[in-house]
Structure formats: C-alpha cells, structure tokens
C-alpha atoms as a PDB file:
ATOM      1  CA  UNK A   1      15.818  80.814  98.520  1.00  0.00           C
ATOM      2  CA  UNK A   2      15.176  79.662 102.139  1.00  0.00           C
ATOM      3  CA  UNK A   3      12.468  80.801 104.432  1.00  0.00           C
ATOM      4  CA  UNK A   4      13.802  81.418 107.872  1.00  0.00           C
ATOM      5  CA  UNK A   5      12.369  83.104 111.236  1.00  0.00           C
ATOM      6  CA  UNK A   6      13.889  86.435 111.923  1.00  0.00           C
ATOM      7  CA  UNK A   7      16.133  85.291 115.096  1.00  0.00           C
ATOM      8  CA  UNK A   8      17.681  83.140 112.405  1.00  0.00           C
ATOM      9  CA  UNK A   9      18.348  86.818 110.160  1.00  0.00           C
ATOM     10  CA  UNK A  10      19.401  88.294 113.497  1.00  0.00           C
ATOM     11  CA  UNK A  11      22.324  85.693 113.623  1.00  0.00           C
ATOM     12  CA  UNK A  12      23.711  86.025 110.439  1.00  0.00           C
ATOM     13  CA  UNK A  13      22.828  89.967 110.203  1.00  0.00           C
ATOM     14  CA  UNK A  14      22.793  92.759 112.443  1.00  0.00           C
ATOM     15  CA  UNK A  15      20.816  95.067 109.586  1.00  0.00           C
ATOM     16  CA  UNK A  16      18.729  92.885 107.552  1.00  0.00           C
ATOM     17  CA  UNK A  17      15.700  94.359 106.646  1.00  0.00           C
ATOM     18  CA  UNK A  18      14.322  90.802 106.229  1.00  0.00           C
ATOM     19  CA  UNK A  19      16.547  89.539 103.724  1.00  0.00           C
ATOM     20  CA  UNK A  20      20.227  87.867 104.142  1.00  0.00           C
ATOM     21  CA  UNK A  21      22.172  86.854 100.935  1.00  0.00           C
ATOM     22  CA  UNK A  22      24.821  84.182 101.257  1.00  0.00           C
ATOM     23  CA  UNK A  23      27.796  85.243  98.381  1.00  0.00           C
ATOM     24  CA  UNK A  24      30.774  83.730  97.409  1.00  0.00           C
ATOM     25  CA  UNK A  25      34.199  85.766  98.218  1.00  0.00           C
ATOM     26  CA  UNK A  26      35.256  88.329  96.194  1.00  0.00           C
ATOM     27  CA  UNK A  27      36.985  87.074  92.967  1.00  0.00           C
ATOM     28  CA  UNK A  28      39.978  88.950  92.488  1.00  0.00           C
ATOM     29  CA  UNK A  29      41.952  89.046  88.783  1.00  0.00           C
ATOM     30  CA  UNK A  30      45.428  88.987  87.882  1.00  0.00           C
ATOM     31  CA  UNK A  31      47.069  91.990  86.344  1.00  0.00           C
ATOM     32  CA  UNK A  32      46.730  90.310  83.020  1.00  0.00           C
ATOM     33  CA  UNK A  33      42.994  90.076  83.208  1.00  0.00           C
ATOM     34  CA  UNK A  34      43.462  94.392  83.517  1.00  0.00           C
ATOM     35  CA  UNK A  35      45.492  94.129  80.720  1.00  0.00           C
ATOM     36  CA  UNK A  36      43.244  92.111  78.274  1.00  0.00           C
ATOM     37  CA  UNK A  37      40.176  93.946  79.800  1.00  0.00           C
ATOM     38  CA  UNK A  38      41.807  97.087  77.667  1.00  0.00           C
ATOM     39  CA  UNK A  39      43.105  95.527  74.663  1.00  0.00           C
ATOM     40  CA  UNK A  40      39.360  93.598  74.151  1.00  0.00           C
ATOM     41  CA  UNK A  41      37.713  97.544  74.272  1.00  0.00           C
ATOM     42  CA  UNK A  42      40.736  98.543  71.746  1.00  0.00           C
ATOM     43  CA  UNK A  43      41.934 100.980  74.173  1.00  0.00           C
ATOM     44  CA  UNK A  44      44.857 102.253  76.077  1.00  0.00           C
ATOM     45  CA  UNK A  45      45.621 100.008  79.793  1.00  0.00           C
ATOM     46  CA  UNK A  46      44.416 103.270  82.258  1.00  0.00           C
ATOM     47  CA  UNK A  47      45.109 101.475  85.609  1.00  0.00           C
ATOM     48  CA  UNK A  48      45.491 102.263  89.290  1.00  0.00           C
ATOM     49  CA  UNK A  49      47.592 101.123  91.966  1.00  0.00           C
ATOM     50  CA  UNK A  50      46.823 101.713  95.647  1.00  0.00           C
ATOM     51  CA  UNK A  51      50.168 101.899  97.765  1.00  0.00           C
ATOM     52  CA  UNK A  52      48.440 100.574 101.504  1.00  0.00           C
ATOM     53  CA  UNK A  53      44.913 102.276 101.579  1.00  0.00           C
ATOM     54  CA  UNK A  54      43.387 101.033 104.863  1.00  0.00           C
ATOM     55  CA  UNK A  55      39.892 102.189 105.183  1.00  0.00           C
ATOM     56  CA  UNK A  56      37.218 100.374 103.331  1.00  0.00           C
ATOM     57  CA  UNK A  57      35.482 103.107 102.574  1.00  0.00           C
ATOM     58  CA  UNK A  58      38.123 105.008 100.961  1.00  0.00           C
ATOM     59  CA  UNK A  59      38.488 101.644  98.881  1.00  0.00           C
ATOM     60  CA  UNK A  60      35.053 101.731  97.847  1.00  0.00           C
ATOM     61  CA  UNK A  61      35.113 105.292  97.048  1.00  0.00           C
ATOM     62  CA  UNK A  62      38.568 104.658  94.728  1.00  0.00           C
ATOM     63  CA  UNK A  63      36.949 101.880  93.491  1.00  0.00           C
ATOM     64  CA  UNK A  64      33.563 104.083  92.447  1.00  0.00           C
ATOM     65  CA  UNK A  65      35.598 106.808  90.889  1.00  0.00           C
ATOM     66  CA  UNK A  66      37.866 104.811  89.079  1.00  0.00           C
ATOM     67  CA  UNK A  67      35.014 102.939  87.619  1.00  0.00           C
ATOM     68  CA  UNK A  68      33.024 106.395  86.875  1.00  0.00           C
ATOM     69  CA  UNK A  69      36.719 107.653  84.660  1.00  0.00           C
ATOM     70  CA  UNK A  70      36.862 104.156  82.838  1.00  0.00           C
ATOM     71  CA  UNK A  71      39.757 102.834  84.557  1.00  0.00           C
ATOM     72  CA  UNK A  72      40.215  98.755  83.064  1.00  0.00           C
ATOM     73  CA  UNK A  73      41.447  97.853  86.847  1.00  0.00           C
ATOM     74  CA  UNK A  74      42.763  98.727  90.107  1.00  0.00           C
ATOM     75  CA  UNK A  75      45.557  96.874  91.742  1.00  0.00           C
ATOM     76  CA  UNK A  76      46.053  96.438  96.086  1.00  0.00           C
ATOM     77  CA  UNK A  77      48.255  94.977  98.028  1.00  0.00           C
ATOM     78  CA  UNK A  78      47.611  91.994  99.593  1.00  0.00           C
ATOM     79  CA  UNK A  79      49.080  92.989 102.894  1.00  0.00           C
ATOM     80  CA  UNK A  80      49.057  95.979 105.253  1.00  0.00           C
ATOM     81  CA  UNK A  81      46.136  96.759 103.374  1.00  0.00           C
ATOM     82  CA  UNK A  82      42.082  96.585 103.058  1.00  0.00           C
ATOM     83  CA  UNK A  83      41.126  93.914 100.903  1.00  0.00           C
ATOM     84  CA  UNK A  84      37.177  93.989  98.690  1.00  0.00           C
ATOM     85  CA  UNK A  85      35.045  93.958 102.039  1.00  0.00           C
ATOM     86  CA  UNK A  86      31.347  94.210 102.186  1.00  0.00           C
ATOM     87  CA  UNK A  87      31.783  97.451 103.016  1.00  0.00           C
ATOM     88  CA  UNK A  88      34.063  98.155 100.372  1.00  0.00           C
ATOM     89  CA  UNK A  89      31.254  96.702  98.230  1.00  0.00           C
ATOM     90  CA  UNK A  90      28.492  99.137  99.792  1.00  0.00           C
ATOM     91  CA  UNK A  91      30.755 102.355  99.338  1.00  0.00           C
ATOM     92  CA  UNK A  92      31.487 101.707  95.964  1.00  0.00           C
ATOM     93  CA  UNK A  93      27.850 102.039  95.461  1.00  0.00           C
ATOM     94  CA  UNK A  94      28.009  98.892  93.080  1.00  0.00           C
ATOM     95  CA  UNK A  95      31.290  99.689  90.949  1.00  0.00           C
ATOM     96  CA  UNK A  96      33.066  96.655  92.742  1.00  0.00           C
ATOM     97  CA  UNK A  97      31.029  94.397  90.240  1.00  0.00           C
ATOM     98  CA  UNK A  98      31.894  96.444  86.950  1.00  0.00           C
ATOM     99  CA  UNK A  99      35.692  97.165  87.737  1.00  0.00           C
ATOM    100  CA  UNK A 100      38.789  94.751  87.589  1.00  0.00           C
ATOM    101  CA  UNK A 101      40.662  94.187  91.322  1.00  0.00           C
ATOM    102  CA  UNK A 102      43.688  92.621  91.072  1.00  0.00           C
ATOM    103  CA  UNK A 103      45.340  91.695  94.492  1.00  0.00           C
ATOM    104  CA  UNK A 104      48.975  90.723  94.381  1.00  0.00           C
ATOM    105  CA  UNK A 105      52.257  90.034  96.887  1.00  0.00           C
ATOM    106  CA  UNK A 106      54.371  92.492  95.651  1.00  0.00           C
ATOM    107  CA  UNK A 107      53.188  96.227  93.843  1.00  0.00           C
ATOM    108  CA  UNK A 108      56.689  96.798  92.849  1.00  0.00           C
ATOM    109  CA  UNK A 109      56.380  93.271  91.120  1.00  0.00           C
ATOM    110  CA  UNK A 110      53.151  94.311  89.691  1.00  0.00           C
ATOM    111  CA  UNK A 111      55.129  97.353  88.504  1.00  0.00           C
ATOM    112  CA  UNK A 112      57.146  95.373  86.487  1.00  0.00           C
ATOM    113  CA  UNK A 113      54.962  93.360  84.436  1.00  0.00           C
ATOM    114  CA  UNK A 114      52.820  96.612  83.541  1.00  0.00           C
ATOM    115  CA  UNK A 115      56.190  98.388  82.020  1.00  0.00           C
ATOM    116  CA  UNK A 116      56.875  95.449  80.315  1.00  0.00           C
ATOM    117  CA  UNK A 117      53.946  95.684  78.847  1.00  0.00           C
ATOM    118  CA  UNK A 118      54.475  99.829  77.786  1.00  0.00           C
ATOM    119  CA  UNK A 119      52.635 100.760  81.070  1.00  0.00           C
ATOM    120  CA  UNK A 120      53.854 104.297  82.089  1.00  0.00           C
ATOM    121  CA  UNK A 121      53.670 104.994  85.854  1.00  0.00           C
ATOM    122  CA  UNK A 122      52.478 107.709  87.601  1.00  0.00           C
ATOM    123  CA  UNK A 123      52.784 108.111  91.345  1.00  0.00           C
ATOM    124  CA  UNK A 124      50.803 110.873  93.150  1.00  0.00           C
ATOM    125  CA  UNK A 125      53.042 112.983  96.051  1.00  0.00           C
ATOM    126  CA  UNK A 126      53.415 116.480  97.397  1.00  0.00           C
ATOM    127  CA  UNK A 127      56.710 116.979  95.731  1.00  0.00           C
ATOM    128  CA  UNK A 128      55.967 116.034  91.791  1.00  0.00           C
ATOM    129  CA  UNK A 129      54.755 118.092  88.964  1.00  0.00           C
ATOM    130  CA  UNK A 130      51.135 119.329  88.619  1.00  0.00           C
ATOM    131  CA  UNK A 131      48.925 117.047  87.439  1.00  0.00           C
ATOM    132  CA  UNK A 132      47.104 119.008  85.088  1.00  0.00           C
ATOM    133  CA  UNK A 133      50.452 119.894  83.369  1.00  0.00           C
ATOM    134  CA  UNK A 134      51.202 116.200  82.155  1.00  0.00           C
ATOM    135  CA  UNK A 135      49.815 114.499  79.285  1.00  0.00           C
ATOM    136  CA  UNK A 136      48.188 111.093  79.849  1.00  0.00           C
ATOM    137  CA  UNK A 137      47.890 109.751  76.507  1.00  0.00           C
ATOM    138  CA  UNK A 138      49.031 106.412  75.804  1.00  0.00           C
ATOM    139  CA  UNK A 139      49.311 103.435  78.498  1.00  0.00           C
ATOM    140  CA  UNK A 140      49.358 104.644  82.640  1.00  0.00           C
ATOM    141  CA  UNK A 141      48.999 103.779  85.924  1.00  0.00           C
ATOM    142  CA  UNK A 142      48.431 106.200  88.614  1.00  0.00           C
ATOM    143  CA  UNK A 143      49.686 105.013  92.041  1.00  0.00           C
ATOM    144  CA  UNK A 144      48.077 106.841  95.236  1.00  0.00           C
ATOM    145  CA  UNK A 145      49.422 106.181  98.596  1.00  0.00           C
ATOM    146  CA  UNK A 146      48.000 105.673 101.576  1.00  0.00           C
ATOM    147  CA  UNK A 147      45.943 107.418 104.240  1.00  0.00           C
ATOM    148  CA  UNK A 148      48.841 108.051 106.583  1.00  0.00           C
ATOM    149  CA  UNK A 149      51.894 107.474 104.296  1.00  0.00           C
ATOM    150  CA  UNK A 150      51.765 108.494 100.875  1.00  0.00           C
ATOM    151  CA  UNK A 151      53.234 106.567  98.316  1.00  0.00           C
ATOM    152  CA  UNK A 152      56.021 104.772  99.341  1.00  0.00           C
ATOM    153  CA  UNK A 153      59.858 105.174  98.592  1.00  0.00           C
ATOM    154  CA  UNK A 154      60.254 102.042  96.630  1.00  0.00           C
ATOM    155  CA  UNK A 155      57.360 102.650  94.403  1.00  0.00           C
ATOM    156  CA  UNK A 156      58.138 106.594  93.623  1.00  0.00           C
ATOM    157  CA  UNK A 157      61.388 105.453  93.136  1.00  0.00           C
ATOM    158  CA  UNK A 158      60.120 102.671  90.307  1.00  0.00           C
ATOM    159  CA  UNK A 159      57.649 105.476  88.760  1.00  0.00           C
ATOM    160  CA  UNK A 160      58.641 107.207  85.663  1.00  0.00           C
ATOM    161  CA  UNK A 161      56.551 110.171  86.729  1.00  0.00           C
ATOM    162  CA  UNK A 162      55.678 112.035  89.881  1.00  0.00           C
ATOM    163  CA  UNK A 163      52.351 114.183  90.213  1.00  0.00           C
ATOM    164  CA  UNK A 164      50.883 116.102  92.449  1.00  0.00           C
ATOM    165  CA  UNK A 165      47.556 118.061  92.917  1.00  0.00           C
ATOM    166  CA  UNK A 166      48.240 121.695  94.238  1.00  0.00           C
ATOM    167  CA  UNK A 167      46.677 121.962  97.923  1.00  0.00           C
ATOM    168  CA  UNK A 168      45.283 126.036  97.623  1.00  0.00           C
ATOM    169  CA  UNK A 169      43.382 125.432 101.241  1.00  0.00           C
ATOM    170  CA  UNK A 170      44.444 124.670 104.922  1.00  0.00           C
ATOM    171  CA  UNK A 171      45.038 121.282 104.493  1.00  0.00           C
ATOM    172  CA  UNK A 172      48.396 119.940 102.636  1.00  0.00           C
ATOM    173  CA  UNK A 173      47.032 116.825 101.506  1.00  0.00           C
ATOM    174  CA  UNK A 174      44.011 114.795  99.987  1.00  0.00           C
ATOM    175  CA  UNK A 175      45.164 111.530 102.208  1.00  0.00           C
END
C-alpha cells in the first residue's frame, strides 16, 4: 500500500472514493480449464457461449447469472466483441472472480473441441423449439447471440439444437 495525495487518485481515477487498486489483467482460461472445472465437481460440463455480445454490462450481467445457475464457464470471442472490462467486473457484481472465461479465435473452433468431448449444443433464436420443452440433462452449451444479431449462421448451423424463449409481450426479442 502507498500513500498518495488525492490529485495523484484524481489521475489514475475519476471515482475513487480515496482508494485506487492497481490489478493485474484479467486471466482468461482455455476451454479445457471449463472442462476440468466440471469433471473435478463430478458433474455434467453446463457451459455458455456468447456469439458477439458488445456491451459490458450485458457481459457482466451473463456473467452474474451464469454464475448464480452453476454454469463451470462461459466462452467469448476474442473479436467483434467485449472482452472482461472493469465494468464487466462491476456488473457482474463479483461473479467474474468465481466463474471460468475462456476467450478464444474461433467459437466454431471452440465448438469443436466441446463435442468432442460429448458437449451438446444449444443455440438460442426466434425460430427453434421452446426452451422449456427440451431436456438438458447430460453435457450442454447454450450459445446466445448478440445484441443486434442473434446467433450467427455458422454457429446455428454447428448446433445440434435450436431454442427459443416464447416472446408473449410487444417486444420479439430478449437481445
């Protein structure tokens, strides 16, 4: 700990409240530290893949959730997406530090190795089945698109299942 005067806190933060912590980047995992993270707690890999979400918030959010449902991991894109952000941090309310991220080149890649590995893949769009009318047991990963987007071609087209959640109000979509 270093004691500094509060124009030095001003530089480094715009909202400090007095304090300023210096972290390392985020450490992101590979999908095989998902993997193991579910075979160490005996259980099925329950796993989700974000297809392009943008806003950090909705990142944190994702991130929060998935860690509130037991999800082993999440897996982004590298590019043409948000990456763990100290706001992602903040709006995850603290689940960034309990959950496996896994950032890779390729999702469709990333695909691959989970099926492999007995992974079944879900993809959330408009068009699929209802969600509550599948059964979830065994090994999955649930893709969700983007904000503006949705899930994209390639990856529906790699999924061995396609879900929706009915829309009964104005709007015709959670993204």
């Amino acid at each position: 700990m270093v004691e500094v005067d509060k124009a030095k806190l001003d530089a480094m933060a715009e909202n400090h409240q007095g304090i300023v912590a210096i972290v390392p980047p985020f450490d992101y995992c590979d999908v095989e530290d998902i993997l193991q993270e579910a075979q160490s707690k005996n259980e099925d890999p329950f796993i989700l893949i974000l297809d392009g979400i943008e806003d950090p918030h909705n990142l944190g959010a994702l991130i929060r959730c998935c860690e509130g449902a037991g999800a082993h991991g999440i897996i982004i894109p590298k590019n043409k997406a948000v990456g763990v952000t100290p706001t992602v941090i903040k709006s995850s309310a603290g689940a960034a530090e309990h959950l496996a991220v896994c950032r890779v080149t390729n999702l469709a890649s990333a695909m691959d190795k989970l099926r492999d590995r007995g992974v079944w893949i879900y993809a959330c769009e408009a068009d699929g089945q209802p969600y509550d009318k599948v059964d979830y047991k065994g090994p999955i990963a649930i893709i969700l698109g983007s904000e503006g987007f949705g899930v994209s071609r390639l990856l529906k087209e790699k999924s061995d299942f396609v879900l929706s959640i009915p829309m009964y109000g104005e709007l015709n979509s959670l993204n």
